[in-house]
Each structure stands twice: as structure tokens, then as C-alpha cells.
N, C-alpha and C. Protein backbone atom coordinates (compact mmCIF):
# COMPACT_ATOMS: atom_id res chain seq x y z
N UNK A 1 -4.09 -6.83 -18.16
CA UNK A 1 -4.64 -6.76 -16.82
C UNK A 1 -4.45 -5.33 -16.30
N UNK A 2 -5.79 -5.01 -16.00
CA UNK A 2 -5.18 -3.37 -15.23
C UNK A 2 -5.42 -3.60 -14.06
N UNK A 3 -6.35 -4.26 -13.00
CA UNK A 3 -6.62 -4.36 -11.69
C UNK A 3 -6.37 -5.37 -11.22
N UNK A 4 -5.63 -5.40 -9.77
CA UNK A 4 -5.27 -6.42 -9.25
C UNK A 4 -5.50 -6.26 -7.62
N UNK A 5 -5.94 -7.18 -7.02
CA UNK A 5 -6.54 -6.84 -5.88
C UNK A 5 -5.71 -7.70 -4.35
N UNK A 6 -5.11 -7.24 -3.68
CA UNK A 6 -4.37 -7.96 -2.57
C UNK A 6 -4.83 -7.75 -1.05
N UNK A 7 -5.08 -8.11 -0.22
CA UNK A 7 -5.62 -7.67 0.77
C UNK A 7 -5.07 -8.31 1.92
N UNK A 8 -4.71 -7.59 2.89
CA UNK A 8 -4.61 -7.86 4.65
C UNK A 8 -2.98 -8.03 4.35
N UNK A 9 -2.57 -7.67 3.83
CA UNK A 9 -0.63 -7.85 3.85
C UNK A 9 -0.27 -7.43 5.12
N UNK A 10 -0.03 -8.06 5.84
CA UNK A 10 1.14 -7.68 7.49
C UNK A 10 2.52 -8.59 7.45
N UNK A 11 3.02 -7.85 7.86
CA UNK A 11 4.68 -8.57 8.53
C UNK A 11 4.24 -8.66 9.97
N UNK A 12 4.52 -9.92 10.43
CA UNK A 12 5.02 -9.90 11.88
C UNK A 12 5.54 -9.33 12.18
N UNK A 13 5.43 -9.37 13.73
CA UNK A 13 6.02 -8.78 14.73
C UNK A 13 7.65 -8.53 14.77
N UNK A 14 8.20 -9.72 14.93
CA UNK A 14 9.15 -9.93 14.85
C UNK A 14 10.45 -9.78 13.60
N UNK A 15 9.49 -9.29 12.50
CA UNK A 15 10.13 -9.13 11.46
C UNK A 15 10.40 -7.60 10.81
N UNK A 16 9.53 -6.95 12.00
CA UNK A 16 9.07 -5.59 11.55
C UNK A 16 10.37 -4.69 11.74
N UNK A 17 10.56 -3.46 10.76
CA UNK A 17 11.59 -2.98 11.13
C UNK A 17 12.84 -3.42 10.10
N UNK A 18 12.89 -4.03 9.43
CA UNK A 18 13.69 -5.10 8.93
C UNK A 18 13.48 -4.85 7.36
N UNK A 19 12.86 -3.75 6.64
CA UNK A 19 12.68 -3.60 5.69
C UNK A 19 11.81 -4.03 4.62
N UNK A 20 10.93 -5.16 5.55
CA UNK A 20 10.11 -6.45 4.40
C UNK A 20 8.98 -5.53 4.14
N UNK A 21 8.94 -4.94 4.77
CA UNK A 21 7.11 -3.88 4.10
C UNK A 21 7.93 -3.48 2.69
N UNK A 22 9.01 -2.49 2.44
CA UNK A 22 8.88 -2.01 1.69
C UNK A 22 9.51 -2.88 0.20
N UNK A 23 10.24 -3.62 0.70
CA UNK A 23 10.40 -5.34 -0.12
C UNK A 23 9.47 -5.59 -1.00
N UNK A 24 8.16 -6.08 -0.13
CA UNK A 24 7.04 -6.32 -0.30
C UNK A 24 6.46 -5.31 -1.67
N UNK A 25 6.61 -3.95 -1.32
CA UNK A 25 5.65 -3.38 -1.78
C UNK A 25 6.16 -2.85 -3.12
N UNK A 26 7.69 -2.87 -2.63
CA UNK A 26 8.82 -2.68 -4.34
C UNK A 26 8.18 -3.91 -5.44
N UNK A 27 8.15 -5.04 -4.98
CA UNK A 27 8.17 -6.46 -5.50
C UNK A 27 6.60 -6.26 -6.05
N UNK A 28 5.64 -6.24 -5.27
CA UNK A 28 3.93 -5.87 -5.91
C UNK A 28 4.25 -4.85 -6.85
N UNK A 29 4.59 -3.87 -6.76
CA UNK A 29 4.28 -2.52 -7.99
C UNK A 29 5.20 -3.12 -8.92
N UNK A 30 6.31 -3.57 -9.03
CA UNK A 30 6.92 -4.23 -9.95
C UNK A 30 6.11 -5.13 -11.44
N UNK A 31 5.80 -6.19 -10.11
CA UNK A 31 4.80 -7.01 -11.07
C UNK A 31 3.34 -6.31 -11.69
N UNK A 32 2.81 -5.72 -10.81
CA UNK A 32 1.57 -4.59 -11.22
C UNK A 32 2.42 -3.77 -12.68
N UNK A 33 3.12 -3.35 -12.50
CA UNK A 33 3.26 -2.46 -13.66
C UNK A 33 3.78 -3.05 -15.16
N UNK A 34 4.77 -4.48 -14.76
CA UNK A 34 4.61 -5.15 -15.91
C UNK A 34 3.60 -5.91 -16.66
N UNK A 35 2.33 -6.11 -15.48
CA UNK A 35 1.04 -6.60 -16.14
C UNK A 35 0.17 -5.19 -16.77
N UNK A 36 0.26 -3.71 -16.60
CA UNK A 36 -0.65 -3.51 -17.62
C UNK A 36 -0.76 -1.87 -16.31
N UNK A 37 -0.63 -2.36 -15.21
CA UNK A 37 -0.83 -1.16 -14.17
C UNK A 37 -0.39 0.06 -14.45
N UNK A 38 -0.85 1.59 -14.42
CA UNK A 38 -0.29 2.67 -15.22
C UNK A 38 -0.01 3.69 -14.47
N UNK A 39 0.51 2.62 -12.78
CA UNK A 39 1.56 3.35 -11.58
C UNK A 39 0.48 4.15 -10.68
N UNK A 40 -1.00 3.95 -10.59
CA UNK A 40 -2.08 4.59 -9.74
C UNK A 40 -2.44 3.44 -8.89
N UNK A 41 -2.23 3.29 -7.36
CA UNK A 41 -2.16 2.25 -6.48
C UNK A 41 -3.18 2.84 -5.13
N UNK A 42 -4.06 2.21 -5.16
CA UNK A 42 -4.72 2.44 -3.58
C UNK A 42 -4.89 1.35 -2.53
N UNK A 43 -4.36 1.52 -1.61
CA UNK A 43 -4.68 0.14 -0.33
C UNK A 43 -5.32 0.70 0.66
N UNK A 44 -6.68 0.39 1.58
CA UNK A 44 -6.63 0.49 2.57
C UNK A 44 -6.00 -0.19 3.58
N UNK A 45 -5.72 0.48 4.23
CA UNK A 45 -4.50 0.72 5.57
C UNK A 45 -5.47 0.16 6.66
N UNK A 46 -4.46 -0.67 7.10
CA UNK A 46 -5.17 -0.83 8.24
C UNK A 46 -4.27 0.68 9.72
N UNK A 47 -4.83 0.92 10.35
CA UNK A 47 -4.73 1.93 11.51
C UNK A 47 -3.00 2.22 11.39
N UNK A 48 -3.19 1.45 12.26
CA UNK A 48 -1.46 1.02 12.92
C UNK A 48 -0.64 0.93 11.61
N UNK A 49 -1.20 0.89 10.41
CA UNK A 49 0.20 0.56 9.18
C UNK A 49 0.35 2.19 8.54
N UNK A 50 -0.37 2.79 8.70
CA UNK A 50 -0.45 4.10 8.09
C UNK A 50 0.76 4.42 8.32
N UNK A 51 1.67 4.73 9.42
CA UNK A 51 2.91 5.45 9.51
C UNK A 51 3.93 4.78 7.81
N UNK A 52 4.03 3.27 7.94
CA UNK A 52 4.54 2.53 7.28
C UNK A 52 4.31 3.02 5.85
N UNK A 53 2.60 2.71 5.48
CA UNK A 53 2.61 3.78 3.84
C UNK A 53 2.75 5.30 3.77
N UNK A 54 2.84 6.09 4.43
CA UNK A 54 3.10 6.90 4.40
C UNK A 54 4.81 7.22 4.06
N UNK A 55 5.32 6.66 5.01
CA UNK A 55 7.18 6.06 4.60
C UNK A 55 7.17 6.05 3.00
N UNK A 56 6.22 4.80 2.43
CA UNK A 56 6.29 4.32 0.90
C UNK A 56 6.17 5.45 0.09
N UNK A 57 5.27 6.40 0.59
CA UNK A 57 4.80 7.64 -0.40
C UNK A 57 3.41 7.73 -0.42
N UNK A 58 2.86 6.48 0.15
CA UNK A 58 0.73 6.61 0.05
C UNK A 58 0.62 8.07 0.75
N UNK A 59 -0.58 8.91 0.47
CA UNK A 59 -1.21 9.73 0.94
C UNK A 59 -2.54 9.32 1.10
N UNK A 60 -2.70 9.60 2.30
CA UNK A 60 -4.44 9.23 2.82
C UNK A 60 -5.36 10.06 1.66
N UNK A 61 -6.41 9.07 1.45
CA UNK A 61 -7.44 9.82 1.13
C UNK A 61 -9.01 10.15 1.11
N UNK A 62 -8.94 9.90 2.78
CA UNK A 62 -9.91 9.85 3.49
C UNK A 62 -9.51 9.61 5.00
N UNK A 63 -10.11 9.66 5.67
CA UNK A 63 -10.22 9.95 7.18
C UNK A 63 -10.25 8.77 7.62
N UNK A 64 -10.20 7.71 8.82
CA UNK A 64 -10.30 6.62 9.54
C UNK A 64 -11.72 6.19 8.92
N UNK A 65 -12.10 5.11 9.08
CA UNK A 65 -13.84 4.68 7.93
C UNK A 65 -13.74 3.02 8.78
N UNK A 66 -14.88 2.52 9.13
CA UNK A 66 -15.57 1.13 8.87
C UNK A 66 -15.63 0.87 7.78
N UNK A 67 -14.73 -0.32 7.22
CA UNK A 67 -15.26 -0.61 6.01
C UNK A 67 -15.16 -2.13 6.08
N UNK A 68 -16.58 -2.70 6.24
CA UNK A 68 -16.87 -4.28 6.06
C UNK A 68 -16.79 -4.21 7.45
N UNK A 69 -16.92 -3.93 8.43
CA UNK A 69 -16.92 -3.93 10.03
C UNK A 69 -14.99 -3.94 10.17
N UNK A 70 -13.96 -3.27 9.64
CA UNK A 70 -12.46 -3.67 9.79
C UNK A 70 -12.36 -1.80 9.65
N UNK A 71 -11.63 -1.45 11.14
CA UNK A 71 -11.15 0.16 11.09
C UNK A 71 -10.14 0.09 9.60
N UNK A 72 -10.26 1.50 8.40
CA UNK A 72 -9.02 1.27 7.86
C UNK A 72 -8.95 2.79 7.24
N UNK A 73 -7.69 2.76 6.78
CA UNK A 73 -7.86 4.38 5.74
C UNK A 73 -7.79 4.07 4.59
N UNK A 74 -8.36 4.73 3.44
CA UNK A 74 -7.89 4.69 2.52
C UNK A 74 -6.73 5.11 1.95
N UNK A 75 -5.50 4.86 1.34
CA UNK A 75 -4.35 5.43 0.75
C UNK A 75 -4.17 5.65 -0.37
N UNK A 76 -3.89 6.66 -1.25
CA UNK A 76 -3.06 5.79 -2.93
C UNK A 76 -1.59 6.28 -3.01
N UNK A 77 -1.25 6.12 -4.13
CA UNK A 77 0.50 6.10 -4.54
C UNK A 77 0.02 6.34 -6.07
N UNK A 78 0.78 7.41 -6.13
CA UNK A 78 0.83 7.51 -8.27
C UNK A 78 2.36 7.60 -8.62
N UNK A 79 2.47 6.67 -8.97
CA UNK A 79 4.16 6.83 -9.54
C UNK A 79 4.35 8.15 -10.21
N UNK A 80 3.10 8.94 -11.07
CA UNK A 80 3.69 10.22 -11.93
C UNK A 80 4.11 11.04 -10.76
N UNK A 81 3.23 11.19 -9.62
CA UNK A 81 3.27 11.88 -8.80
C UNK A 81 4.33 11.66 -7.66
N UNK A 82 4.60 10.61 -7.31
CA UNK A 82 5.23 10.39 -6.20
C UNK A 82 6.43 9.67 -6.60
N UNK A 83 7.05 9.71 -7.90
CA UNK A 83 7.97 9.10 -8.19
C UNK A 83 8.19 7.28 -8.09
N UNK A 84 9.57 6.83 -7.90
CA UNK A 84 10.29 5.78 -7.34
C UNK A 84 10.31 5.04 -6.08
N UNK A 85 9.47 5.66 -4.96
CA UNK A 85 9.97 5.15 -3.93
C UNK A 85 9.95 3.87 -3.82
């Protein structure tokens, strides 16, 4: 498997702050990379989460966009490049 596709991931409100984004996102690249993934990751972001991937190591790669009528950015993450986080 090389592609795997996840979409709309949020933590509540109430949970935010608390470490589960990056939980979350340790636990996905984990499993991604033991199925076949070769550490090159892109999510669009929704607005408001950008600070959050940015934290992870995503770099935008593109500007704010409509995409499907939902504001979002594009992000990626390359493990060669951006290490462990």
C-alpha cells in the first residue's frame, strides 16, 4: 500500500491542548510507514489547524484555496526532510 487517505481529523474543544493532535499524528505516520509509505505526507489543513501542523513540521504548500466549497491549505511533511517529529 503506498496511499492512504484520512480526512477532517479534529480534536475537540475541550481536549485541545492536551497533546492528542500530535498522538494522533505520531500513531497515523507510524502505521503509514509500516504499510509501504516512504515518509512524504500531505493534508489539507483546515484554517484554524495550520498553527497545529506547522508545530508537527507540515510546511504549507500553497496559499488559503476553496477546495470542494471547504476553506483549506495545503501542507506536506517528508520525514527525509523534516526528520522525527
Amino acid at each position: 500500500m503506498t496511499s492512504i487517505l484520512t480526512q477532517r481529523v479534529f480534536v475537540a474543544a475541550e481536549f485541545q491542548g492536551k497533546g492528542l493532535a500530535k498522538m494522533l499524528w505520531q500513531h497515523a505516520r507510524e502505521i503509514c510507514l509500516k504499510n509501504g509509505n516512504t515518509g512524504s505526507f500531505t493534508v489539507n489543513s483546515a484554517v484554524n489547524a495550520k498553527p497545529v501542523y506547522l508545530k508537527l513540521g507540515f510546511k504549507p504548500i500553497s496559499e488559503v484555496r476553496t477546495h470542494k466549497g471547504i476553506l483549506d491549505i495545503p501542507m506536506t511533511f517528508n520525514l527525509a526532510v523534516n526528520g522525527n517529529n
